[in-house]
Protein backbone atom coordinates (compact mmCIF):
# COMPACT_ATOMS: atom_id res chain seq x y z
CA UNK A 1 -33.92 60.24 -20.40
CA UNK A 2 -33.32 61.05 -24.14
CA UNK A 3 -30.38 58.08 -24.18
CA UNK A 4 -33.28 55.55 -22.87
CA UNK A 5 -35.48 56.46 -25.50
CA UNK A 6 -33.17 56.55 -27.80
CA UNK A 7 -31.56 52.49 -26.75
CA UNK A 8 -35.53 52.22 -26.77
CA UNK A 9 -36.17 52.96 -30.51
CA UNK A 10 -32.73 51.38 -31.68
CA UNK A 11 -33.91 47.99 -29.95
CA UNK A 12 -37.36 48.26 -31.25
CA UNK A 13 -35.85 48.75 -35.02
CA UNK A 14 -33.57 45.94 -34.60
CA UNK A 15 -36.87 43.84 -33.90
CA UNK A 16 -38.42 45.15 -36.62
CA UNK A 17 -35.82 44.59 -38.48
CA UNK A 18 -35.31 40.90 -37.64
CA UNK A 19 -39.46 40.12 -38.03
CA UNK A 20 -39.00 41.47 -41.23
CA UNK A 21 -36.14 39.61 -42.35
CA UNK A 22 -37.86 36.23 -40.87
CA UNK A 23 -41.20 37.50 -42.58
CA UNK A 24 -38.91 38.25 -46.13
CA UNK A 25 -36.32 35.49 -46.23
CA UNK A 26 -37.50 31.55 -46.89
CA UNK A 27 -34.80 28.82 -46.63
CA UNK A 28 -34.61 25.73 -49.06
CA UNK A 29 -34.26 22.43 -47.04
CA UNK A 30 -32.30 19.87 -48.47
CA UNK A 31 -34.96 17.58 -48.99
CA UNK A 32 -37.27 20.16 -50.78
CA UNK A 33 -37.10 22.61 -53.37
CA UNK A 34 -38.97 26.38 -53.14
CA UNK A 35 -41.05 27.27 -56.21
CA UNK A 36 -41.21 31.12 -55.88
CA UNK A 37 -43.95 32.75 -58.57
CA UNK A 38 -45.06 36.44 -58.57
CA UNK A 39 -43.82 39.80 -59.37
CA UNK A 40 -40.87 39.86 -60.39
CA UNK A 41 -39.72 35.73 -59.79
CA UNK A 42 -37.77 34.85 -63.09
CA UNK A 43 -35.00 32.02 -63.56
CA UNK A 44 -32.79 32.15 -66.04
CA UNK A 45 -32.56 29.99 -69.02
CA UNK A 46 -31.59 26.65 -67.96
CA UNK A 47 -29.84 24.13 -70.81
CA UNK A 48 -31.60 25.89 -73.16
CA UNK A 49 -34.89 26.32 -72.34
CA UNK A 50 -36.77 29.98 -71.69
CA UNK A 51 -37.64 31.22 -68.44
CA UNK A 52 -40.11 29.08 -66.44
CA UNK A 53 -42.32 32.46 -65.22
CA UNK A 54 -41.33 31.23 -61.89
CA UNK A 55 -38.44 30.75 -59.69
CA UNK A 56 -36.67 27.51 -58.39
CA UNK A 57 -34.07 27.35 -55.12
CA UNK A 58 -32.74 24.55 -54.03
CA UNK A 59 -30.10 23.94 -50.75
CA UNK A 60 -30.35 28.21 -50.02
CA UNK A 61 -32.01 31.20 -49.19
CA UNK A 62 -33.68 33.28 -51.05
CA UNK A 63 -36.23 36.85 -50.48
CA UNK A 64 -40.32 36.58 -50.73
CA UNK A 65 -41.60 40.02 -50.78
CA UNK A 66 -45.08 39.55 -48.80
CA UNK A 67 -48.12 40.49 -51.17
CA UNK A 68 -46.03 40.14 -54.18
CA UNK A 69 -44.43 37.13 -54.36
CA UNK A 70 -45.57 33.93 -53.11
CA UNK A 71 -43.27 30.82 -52.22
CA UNK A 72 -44.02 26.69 -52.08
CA UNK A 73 -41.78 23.89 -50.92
CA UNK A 74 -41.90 20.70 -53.51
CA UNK A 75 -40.65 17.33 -51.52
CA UNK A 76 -37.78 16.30 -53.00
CA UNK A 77 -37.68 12.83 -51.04
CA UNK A 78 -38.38 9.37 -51.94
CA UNK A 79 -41.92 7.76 -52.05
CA UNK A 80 -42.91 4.54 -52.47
CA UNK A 81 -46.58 2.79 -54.64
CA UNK A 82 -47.85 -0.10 -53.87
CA UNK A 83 -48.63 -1.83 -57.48
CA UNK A 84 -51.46 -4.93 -57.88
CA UNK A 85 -52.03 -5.55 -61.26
CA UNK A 86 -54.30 -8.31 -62.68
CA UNK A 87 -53.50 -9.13 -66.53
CA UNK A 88 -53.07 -12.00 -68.75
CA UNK A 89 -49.87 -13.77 -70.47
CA UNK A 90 -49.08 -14.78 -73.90
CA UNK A 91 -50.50 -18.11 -72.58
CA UNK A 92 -53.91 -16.79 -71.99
CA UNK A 93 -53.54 -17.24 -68.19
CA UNK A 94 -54.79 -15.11 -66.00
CA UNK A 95 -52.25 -13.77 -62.78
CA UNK A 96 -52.19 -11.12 -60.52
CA UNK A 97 -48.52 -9.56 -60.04
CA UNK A 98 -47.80 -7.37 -56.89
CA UNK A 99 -45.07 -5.07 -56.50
CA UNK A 100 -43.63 -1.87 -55.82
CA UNK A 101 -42.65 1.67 -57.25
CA UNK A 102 -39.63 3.96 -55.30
CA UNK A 103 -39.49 6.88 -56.78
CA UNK A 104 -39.03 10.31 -56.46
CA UNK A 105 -38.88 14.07 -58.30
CA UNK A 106 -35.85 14.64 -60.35
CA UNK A 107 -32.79 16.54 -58.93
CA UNK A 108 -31.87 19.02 -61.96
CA UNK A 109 -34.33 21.69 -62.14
CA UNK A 110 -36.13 21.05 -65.68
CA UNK A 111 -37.35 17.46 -63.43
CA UNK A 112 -38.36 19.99 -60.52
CA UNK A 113 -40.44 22.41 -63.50
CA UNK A 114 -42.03 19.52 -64.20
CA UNK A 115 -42.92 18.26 -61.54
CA UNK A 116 -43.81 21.46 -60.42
CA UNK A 117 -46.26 21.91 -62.84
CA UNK A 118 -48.21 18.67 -62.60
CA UNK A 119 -48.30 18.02 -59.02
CA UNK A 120 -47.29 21.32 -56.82
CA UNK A 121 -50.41 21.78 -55.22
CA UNK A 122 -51.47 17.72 -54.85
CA UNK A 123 -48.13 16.26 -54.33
CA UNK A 124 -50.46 13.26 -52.43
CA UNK A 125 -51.65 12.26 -56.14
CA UNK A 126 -48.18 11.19 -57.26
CA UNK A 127 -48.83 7.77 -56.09
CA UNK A 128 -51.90 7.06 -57.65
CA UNK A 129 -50.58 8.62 -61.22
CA UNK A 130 -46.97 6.18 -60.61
CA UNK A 131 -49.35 3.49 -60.05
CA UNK A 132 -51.34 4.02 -63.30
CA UNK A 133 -48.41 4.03 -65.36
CA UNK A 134 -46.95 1.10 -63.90
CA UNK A 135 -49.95 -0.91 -64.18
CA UNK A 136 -50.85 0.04 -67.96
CA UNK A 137 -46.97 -0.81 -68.95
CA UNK A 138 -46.53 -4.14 -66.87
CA UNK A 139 -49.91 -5.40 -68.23
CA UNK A 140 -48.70 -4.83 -72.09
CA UNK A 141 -45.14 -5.89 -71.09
CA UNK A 142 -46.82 -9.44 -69.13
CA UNK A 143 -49.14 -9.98 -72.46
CA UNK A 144 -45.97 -11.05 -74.69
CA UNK A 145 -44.16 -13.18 -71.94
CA UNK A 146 -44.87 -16.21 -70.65
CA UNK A 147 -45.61 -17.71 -67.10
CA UNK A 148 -42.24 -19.46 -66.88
CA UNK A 149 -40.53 -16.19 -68.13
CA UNK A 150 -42.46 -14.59 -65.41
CA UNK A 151 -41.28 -16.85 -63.02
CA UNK A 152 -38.19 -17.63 -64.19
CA UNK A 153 -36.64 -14.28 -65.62
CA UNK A 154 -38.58 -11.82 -63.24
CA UNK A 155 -35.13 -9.02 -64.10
CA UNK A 156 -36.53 -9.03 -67.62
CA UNK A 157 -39.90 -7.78 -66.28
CA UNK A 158 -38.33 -5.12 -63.97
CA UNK A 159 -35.96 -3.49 -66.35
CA UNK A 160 -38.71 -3.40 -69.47
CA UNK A 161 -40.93 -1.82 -67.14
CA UNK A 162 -38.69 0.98 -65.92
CA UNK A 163 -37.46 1.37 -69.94
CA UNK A 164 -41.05 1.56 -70.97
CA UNK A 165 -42.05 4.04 -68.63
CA UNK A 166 -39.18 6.16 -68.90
CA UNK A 167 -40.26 8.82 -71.54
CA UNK A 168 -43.49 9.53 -69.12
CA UNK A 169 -41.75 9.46 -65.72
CA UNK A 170 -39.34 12.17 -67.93
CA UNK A 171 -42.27 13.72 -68.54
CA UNK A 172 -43.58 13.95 -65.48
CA UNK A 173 -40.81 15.04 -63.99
CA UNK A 174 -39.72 11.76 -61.38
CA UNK A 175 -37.14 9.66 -62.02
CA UNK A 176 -37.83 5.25 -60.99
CA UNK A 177 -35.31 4.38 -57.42
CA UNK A 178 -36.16 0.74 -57.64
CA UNK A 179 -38.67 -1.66 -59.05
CA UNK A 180 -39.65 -4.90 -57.72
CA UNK A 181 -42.15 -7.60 -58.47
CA UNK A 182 -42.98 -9.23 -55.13
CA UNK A 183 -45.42 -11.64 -56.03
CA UNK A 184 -46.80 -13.88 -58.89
CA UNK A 185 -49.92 -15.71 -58.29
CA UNK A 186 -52.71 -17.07 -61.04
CA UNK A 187 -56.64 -18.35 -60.35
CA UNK A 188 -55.89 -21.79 -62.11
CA UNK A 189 -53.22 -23.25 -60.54
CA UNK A 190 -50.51 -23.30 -63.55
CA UNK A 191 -47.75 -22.18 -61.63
CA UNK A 192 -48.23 -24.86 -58.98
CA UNK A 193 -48.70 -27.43 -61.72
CA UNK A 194 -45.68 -26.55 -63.17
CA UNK A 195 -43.92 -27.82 -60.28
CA UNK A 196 -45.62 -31.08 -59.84
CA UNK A 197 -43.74 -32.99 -62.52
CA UNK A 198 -40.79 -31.78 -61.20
CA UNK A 199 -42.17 -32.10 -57.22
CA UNK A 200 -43.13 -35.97 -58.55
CA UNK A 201 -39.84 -36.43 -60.09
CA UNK A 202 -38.10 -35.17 -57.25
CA UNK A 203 -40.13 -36.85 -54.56
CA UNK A 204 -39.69 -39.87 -56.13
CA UNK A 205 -35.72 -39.27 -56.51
CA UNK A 206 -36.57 -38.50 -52.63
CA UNK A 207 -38.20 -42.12 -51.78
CA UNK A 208 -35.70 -44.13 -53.91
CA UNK A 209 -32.95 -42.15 -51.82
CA UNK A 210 -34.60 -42.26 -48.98
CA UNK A 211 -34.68 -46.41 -49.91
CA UNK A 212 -31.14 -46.30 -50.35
CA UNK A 213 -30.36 -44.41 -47.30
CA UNK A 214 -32.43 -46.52 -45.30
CA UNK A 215 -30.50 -49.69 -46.71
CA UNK A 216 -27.35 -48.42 -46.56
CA UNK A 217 -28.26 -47.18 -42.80
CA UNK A 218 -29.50 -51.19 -42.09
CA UNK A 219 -26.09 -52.07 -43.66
CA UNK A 220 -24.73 -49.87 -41.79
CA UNK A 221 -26.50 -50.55 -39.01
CA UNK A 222 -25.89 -54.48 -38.56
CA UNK A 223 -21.55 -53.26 -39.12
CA UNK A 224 -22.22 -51.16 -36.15
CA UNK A 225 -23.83 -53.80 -34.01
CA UNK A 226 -21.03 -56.20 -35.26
CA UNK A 227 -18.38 -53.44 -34.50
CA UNK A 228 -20.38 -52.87 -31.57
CA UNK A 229 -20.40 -56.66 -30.15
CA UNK A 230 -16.46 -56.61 -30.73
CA UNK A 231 -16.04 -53.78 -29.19
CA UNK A 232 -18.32 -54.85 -26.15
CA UNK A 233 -16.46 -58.09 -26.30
CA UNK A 234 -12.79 -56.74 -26.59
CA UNK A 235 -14.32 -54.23 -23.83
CA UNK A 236 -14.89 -57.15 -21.33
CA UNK A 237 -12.02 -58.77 -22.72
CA UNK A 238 -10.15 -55.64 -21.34
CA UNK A 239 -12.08 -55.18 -18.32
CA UNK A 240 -11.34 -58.11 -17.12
CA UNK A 241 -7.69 -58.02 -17.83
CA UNK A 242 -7.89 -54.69 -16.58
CA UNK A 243 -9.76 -56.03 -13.00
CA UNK A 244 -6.91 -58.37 -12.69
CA UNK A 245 -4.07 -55.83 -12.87
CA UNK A 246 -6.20 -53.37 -10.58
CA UNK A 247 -6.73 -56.66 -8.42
CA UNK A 248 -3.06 -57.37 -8.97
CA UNK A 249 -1.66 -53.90 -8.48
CA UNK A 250 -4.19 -53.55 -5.40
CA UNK A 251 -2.53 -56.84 -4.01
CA UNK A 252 0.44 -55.21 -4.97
CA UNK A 253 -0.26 -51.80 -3.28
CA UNK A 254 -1.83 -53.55 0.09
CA UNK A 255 2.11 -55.73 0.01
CA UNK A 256 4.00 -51.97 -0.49
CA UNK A 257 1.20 -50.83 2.07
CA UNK A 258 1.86 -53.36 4.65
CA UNK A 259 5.76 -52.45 3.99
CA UNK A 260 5.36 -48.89 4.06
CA UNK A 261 3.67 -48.95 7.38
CA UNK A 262 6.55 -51.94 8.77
CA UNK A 263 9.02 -49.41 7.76
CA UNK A 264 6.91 -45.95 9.25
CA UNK A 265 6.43 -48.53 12.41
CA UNK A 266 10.12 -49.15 12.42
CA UNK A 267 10.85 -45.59 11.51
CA UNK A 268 8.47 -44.39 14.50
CA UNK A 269 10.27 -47.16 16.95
CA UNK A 270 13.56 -45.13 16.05
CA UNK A 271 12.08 -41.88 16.30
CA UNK A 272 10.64 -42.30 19.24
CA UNK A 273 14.12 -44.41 20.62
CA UNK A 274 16.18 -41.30 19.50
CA UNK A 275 13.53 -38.92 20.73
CA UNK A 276 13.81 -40.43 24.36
CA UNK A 277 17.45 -40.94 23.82
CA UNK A 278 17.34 -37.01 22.45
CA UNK A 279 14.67 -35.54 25.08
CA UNK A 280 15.03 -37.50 28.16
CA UNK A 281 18.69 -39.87 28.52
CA UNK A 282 20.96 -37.36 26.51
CA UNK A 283 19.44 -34.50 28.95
CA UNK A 284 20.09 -36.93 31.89
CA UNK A 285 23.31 -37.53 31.00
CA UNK A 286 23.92 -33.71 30.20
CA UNK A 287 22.19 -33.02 33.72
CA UNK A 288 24.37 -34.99 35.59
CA UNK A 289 27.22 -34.33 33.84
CA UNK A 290 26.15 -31.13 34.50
CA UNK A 291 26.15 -31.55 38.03
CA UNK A 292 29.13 -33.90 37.83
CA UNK A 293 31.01 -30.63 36.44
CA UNK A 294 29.55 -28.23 39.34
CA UNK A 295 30.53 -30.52 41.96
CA UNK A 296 34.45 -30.20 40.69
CA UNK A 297 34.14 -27.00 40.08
CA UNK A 298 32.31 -26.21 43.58
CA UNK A 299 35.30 -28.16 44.75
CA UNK A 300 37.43 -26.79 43.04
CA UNK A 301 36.49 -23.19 43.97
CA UNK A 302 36.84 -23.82 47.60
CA UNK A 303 40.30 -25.19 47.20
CA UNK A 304 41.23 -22.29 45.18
CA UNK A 305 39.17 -20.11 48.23
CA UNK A 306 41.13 -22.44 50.75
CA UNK A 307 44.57 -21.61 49.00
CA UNK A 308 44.26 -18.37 48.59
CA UNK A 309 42.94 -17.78 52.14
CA UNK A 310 45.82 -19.66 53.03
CA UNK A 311 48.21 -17.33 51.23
CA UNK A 312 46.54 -14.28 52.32
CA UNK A 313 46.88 -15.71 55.87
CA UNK A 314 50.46 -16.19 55.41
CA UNK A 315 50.98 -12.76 53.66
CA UNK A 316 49.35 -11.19 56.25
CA UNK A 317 51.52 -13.34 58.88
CA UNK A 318 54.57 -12.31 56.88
CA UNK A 319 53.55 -8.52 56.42
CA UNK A 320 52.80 -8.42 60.25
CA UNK A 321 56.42 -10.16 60.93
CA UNK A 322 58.22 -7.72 58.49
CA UNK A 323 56.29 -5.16 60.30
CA UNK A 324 56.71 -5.99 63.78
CA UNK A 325 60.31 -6.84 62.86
CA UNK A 326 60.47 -3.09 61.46
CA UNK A 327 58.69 -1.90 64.49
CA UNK A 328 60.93 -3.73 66.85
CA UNK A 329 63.99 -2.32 64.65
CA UNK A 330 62.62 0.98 64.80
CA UNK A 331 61.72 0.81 68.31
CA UNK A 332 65.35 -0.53 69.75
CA UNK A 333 66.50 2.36 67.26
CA UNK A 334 64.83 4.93 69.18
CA UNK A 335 65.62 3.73 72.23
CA UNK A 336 68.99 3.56 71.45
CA UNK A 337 68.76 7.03 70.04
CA UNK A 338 66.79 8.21 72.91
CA UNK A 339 69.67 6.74 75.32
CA UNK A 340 72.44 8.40 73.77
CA UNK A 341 70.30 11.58 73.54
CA UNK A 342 69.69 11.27 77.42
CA UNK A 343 73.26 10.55 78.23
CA UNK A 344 74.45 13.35 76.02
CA UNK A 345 72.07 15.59 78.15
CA UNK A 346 73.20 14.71 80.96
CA UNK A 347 77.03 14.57 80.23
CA UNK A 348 76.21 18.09 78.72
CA UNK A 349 73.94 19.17 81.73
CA UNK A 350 77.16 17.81 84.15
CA UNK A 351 79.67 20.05 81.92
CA UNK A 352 77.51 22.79 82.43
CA UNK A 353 77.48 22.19 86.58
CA UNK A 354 80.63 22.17 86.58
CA UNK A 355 81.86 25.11 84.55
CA UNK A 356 78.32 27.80 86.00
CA UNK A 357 76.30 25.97 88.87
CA UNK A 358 74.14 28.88 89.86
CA UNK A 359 73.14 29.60 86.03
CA UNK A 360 71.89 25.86 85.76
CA UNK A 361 69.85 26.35 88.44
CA UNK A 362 68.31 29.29 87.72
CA UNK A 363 67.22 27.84 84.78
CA UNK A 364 65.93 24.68 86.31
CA UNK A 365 63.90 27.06 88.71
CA UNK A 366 62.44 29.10 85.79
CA UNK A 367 61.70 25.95 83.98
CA UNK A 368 59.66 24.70 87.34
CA UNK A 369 58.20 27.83 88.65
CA UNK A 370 54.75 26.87 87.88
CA UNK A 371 55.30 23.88 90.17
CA UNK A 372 56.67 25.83 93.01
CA UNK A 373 54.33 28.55 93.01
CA UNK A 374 51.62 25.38 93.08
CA UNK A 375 53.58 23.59 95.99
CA UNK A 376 53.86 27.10 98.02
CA UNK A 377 50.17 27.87 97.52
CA UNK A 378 49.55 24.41 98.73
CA UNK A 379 50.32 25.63 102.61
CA UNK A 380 47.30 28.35 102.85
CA UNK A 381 45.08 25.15 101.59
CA UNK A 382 43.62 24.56 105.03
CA UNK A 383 43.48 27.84 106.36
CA UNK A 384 39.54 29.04 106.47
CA UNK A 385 39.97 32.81 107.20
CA UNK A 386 42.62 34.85 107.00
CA UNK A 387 43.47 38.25 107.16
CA UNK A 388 46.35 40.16 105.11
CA UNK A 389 47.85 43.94 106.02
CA UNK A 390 49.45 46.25 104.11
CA UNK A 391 47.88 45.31 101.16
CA UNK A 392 49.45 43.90 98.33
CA UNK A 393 53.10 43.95 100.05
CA UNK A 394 51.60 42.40 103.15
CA UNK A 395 50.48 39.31 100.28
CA UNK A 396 53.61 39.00 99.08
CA UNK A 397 55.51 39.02 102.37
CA UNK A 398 53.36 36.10 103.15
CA UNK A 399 53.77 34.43 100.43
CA UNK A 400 57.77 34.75 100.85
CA UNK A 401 57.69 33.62 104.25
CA UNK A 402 55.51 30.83 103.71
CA UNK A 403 57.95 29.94 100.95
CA UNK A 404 60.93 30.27 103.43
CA UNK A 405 59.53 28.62 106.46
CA UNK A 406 58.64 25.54 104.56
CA UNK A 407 61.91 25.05 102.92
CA UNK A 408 60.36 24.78 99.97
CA UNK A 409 62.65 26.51 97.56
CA UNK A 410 65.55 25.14 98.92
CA UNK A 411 65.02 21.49 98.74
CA UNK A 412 63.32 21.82 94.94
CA UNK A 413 66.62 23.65 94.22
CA UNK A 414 68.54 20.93 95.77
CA UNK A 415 66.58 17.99 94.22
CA UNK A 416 67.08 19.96 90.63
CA UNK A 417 70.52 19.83 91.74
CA UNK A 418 70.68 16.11 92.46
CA UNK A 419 68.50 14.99 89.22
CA UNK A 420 71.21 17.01 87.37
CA UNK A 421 74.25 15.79 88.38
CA UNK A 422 72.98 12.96 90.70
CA UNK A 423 75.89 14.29 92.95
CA UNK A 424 75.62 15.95 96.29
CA UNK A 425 75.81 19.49 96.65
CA UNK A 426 79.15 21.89 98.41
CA UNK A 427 80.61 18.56 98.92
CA UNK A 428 78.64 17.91 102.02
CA UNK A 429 78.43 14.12 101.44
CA UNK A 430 75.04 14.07 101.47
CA UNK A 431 72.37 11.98 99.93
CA UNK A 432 70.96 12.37 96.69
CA UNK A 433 66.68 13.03 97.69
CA UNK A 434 64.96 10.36 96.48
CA UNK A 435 61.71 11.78 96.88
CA UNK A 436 60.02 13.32 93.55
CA UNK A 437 59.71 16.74 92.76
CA UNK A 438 56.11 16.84 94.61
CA UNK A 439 56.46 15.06 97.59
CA UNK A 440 59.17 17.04 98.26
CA UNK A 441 56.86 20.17 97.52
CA UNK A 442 54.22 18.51 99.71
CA UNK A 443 56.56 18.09 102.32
């Protein structure tokens, strides 16, 4: 609480402290200067001269101490009076000059005491006092000149003016920006009768030149309209030369016209000749040239087709003879072989008769004893019922008696024998059996 009252109180002396300083200090603008009297508001001695008894700032700031001292602004900026002055010349003629007064106070400070001191508190009366002046010295000034120097030399008016009125202007503390005399006029018409001799003089100057011109322009005039009927006659001269070229170089152009189109007809006749020749006979001719060319080479295809049909039908006639001659080769080979394999086998089998009989044959039977076992089974094939003792001996008595009564055995042995040797057997002359292995079985 005691830090917010004391941020508080320093705030509210820093506003104090700034009205204050707004309430104390007074600026100088550039345009003015601040005339500062009261206690205490001494300037020092300026180019000689005492103190003022008041105090003059200019382009700063300065301190006014309310109640004591008291400050004023004196415009430094220019002003401007409107002068109208009637007076009289050395001639004894009456004018009436207007004109005007810039002026303004005096930069250095001994022009701002001054005019301080005349016109601080009714700076609006400075243009009635600058008009005063001005209008006492241009009247004394106008009384010793002339109307034509008035007219003529209006500088010389200006500048004794402004000399004149210097030591009072000084005075008064304001210094003359510029002084000009705008107008000149007078009640009895000197200054426009001035100017008649010379308006006369000059207007007559005007008429006899104006003569001359006008003569010279009729002179002129009547060469133009001669220059003007030559040139309208070399014109038709021209034109009509001209019409006959154009009439000429139209004949001309119509002649390289007619030509032009002889030649484009001609040209189109040939375009259009090698365009048909181009678009329709050429592709004729390409067409059935075309076909021409697939014809023989149709033809020639099939003949090449034809030929080599030909020689893959006698390849094939000549692989098959090579082959069937092979076969054929082959075949009488392994006949041959198969011959002389037989005859060894049975020149072998005969050898073998002859040196061990019974062993042959015992081999033949083992070789063939599934067909005799099939041939002996072959007698119980009609029997419907039948009825075996003694078991499995009494089966295999039958079987050996069925085998012995038929006779079976003996003649397989015998035709084994026979297709052996193809010789009869124990010398018995008897016939080789020319029944096969299964009749005789059957049988």
């Amino acid at each position: 609480m005691s830090l917010l009252m004391m941020a508080g109180a320093v705030v509210a002396a820093i506003v104090v402290l700034i009205v204050l300083f707004k309430m104390v200090w007074r600026v100088a603008e550039p345009n003015e200067a601040l005339i500062i009297s009261g206690l205490g508001a001494r300037s020092k001695p300026i180019d000689g001269v005492d103190s003022l008894g008041f105090k003059i700032v200019t382009g700063k700031g300065t301190s006014v101490l309310p109640g004591f001292q008291v400050a004023r602004r004196l415009r430094l900026d220019s002003r401007a009076a409107n002068l109208e002055v009637n007076c009289v010349t050395q001639q004894g003629i009456p004018v009436k000059v207007r004109g005007v007064v810039i002026y303004k106070v005096g930069d250095d400070f001994v022009s701002i005491a001054n005019a301080a001191r005349r016109f601080l508190d009714q700076q609006g009366s400075m243009d009635g006092a600058i008009h005063e002046l001005f209008t006492g010295h241009l009247r004394s000034i106008i009384g010793n000149l002339t109307v034509e120097d008035l007219i003529l030399n209006r500088e010389r008016l200006t500048s004794e003016t402004r000399s004149s009125a210097a030591d009072e202007m000084s005075k008064l503390g304001l210094v003359v920006d510029s002084l000009q005399i705008q107008e000149i006029d007078d009640e009895t018409g000197y200054i426009n009768n001035l100017g008649r001799p010379h308006a006369a003089r000059v207007a007559a100057e005007a008429r006899v030149a104006e003569a001359e011109r006008d003569q010279q322009a009729t002179t002129r005039e009547q060469e133009a309209e001669r220059a003007k009927a030559a040139v309208i006659r070399d014109t038709e001269i021209k034109k009509a030369e001209y019409e006959g070229q154009v009439q000429q170089a139209a004949q001309q152009a119509r002649q390289e016209v007619i030509l032009k189109e002889t030649r484009n007809a001609e040209l189109e006749a040939e375009r259009t000749e090698k365009r048909l020749e181009s678009e329709i006979r050429k592709p004729a001719d390409a067409r059935a040239y075309e076909q021409v060319k697939l014809a023989e080479a149709e033809r020639e295809q099939r003949i090449a087709l034809a030929q080599a049909a030909a020689k893959e039908v006698q390849l094939k006639a000549e692989r098959e003879a090579e082959a069937t001659r092979i076969l054929g080769e082959a075949e009488a080979d392994a006949i041959r072989r198969k011959g002389l394999a037989e005859a060894e086998a049975i020149e072998a089998r005969a050898r073998a008769l002859a040196q061990n009989q019974e062993a042959v044959i015992a081999q033949q039977l083992a070789e063939n004893w599934p067909e005799i076992v099939e041939a002996g089974a072959k007698v119980f094939g009609n029997v419907d019922n039948m009825v075996v003792l003694n078991g499995a001996q009494g089966v295999e008595e039958m079987l050996a008696k069925a085998l012995t009564l038929g006779g079976t055995g003996l003649g397989l042995a015998r035709s084994l024998l026979a297709g052996g040797n193809g010789q009869p057997q124990n010398g018995a002359g008897e016939k080789p059996v020319e029944k096969p292995l299964e009749k005789q079985i059957e049988a």
